[in-house]
Protein backbone atom coordinates (compact mmCIF):
# COMPACT_ATOMS: atom_id res chain seq x y z
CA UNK A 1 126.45 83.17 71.88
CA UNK A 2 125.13 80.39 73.96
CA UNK A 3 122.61 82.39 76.23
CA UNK A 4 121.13 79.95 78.19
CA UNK A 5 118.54 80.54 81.36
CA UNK A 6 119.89 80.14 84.82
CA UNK A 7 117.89 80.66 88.17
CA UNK A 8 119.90 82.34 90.63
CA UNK A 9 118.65 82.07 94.36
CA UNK A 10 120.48 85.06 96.47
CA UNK A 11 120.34 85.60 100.11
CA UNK A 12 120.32 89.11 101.01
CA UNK A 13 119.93 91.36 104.30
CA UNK A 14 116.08 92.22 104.53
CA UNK A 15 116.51 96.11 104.48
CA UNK A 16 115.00 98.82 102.33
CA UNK A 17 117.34 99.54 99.11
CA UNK A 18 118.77 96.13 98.60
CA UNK A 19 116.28 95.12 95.80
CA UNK A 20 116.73 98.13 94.47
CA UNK A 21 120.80 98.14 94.53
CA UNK A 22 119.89 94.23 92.72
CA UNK A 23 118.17 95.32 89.70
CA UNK A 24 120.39 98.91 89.32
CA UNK A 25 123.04 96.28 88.89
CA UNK A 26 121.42 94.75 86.12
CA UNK A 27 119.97 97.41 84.25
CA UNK A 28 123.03 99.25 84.41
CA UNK A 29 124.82 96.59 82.70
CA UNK A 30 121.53 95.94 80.29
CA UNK A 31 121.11 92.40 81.58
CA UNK A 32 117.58 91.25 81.64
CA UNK A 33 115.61 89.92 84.45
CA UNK A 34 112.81 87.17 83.30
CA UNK A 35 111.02 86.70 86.60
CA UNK A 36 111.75 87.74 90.17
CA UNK A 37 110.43 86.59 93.73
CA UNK A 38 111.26 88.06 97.19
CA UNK A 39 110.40 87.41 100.45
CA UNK A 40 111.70 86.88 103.93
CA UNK A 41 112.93 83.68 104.77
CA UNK A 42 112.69 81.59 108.49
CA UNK A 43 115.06 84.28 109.59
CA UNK A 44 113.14 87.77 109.20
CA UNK A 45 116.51 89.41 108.50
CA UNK A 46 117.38 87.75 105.91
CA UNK A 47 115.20 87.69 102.32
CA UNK A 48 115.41 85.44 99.70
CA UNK A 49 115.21 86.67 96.05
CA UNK A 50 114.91 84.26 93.31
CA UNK A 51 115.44 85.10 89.49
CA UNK A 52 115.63 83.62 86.20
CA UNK A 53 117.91 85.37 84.35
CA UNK A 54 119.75 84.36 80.64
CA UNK A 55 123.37 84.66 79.92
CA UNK A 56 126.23 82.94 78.78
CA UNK A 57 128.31 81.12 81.46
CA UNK A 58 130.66 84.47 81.16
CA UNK A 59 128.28 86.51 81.63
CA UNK A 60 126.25 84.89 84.14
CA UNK A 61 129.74 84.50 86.32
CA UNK A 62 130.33 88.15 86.07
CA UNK A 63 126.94 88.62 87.33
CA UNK A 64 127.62 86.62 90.20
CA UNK A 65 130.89 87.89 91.01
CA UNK A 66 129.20 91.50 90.81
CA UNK A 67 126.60 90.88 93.03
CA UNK A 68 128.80 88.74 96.03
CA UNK A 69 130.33 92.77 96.12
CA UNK A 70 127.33 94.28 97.12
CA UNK A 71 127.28 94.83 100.67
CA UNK A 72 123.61 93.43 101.89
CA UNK A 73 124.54 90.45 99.62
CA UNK A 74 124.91 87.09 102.03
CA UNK A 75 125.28 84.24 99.42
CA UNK A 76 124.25 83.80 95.20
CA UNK A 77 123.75 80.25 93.94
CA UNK A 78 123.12 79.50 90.82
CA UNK A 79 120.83 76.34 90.75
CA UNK A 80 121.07 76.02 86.90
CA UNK A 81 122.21 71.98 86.86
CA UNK A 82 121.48 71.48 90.16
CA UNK A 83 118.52 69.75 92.10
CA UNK A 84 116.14 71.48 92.67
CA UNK A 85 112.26 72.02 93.62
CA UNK A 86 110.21 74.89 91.16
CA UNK A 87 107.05 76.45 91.75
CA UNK A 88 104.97 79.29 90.07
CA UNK A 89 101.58 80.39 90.32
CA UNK A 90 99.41 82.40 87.90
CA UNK A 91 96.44 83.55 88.44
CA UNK A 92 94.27 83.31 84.44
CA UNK A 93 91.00 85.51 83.68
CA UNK A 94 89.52 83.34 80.68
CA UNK A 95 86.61 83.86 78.48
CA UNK A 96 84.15 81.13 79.65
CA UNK A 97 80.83 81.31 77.74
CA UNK A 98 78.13 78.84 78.59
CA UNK A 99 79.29 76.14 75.86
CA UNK A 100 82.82 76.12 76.94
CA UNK A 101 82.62 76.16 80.72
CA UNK A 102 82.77 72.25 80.67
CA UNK A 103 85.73 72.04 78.94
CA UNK A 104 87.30 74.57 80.67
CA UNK A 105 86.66 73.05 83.92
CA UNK A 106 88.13 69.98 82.54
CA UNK A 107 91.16 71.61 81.64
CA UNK A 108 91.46 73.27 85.05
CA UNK A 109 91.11 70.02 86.28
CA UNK A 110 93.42 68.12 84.41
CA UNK A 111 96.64 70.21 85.66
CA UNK A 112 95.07 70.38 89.00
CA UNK A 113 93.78 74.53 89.27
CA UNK A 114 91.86 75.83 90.85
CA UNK A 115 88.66 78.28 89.93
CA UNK A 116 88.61 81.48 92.33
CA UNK A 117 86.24 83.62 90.54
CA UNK A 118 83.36 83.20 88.00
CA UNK A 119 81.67 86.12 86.51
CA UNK A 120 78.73 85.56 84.04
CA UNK A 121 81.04 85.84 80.82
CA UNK A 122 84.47 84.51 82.32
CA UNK A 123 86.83 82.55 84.93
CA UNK A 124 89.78 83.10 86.66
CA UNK A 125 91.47 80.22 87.47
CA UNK A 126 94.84 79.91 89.41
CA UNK A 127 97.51 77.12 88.43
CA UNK A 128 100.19 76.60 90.42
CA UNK A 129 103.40 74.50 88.92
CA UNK A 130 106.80 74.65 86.86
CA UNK A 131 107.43 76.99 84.21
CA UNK A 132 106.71 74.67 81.61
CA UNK A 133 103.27 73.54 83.39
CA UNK A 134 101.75 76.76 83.42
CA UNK A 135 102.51 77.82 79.97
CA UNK A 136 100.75 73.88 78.87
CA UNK A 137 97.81 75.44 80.37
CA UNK A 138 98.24 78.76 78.95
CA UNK A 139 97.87 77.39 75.49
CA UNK A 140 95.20 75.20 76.16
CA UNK A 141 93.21 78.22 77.07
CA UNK A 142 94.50 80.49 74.55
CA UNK A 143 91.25 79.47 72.19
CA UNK A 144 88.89 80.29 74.61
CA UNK A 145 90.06 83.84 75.11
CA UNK A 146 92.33 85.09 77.65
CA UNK A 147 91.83 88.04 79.37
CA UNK A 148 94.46 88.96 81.95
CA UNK A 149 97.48 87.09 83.14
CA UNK A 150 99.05 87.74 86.95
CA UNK A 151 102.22 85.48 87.13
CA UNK A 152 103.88 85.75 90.38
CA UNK A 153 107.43 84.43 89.17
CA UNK A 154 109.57 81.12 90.04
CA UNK A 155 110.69 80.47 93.50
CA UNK A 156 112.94 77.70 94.29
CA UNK A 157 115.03 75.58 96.86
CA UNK A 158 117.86 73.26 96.67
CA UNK A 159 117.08 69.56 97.04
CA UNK A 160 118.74 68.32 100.04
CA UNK A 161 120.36 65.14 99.36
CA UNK A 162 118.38 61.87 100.48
């Protein structure tokens, strides 16, 4: 089965229950959710969720076509082969003993983070980027010892066309 990951970007009426009405759907039908934003957008009744899901194309149309039925539902696109802009942030505790800190910092550096915190035995660094951009730096610091990951999920927007 070709399962393949799509990021679905759903507008939705910003009322209590409607996240919760989201995820029933897809734990009742034992789909799996690999990230998930929310917040309001310019119009404070209306939120935007944005998740990364995987599915086949069947299966990802059925989830579609199952959410556009739930009431507080306003639109669902799927921006899987689309243009669009990505971001993520994570927020990295990392072991940071005296003879690493330099190359640490470097690393930081080099994908443009950020350090927020030092303690006398560790960092914690935030990176902000694509998918693919924060797991690079998660490897690079794997060696030195990571402590505690905080992702805070992919949010998204169409491109408008130029």
């Amino acid at each position: 089965m070709n399962k393949k990951k799509h990021l679905l970007s759903i507008l939705v009426d910003n009322e209590p229950g409607v996240l919760s009405r989201i995820t029933g759907l897809f734990s009742g039908r034992g789909y799996n959710i690999e990230s998930l934003s929310v917040a309001e957008t310019v119009d404070p009744g209306i939120s935007r969720i944005t998740m990364v899901t995987k599915g086949s194309p069947m299966i990802i149309e059925q989830i579609q076509k199952q959410l556009n039925k739930l009431i507080n539902v306003l639109k669902v696109i799927d921006l899987t082969g689309t243009q669009y802009v990505q971001r993520e942030m994570a927020l990295v505790k990392v072991n940071a003993r005296a003879d690493h800190r330099a190359e640490i910092l470097r690393i930081t550096d080099i994908f443009r983070g950020q350090v927020v915190d030092v303690g006398m035995e560790h960092f914690t660094l935030k990176i902000e980027g694509d998918a693919e951009k924060i797991e690079a730096v998660l490897n690079l610091l794997k060696p030195f010892g990571i402590r505690e990951i905080a992702r805070t999920g992919c949010v998204a927007l169409p491109r408008e066309s130029r």
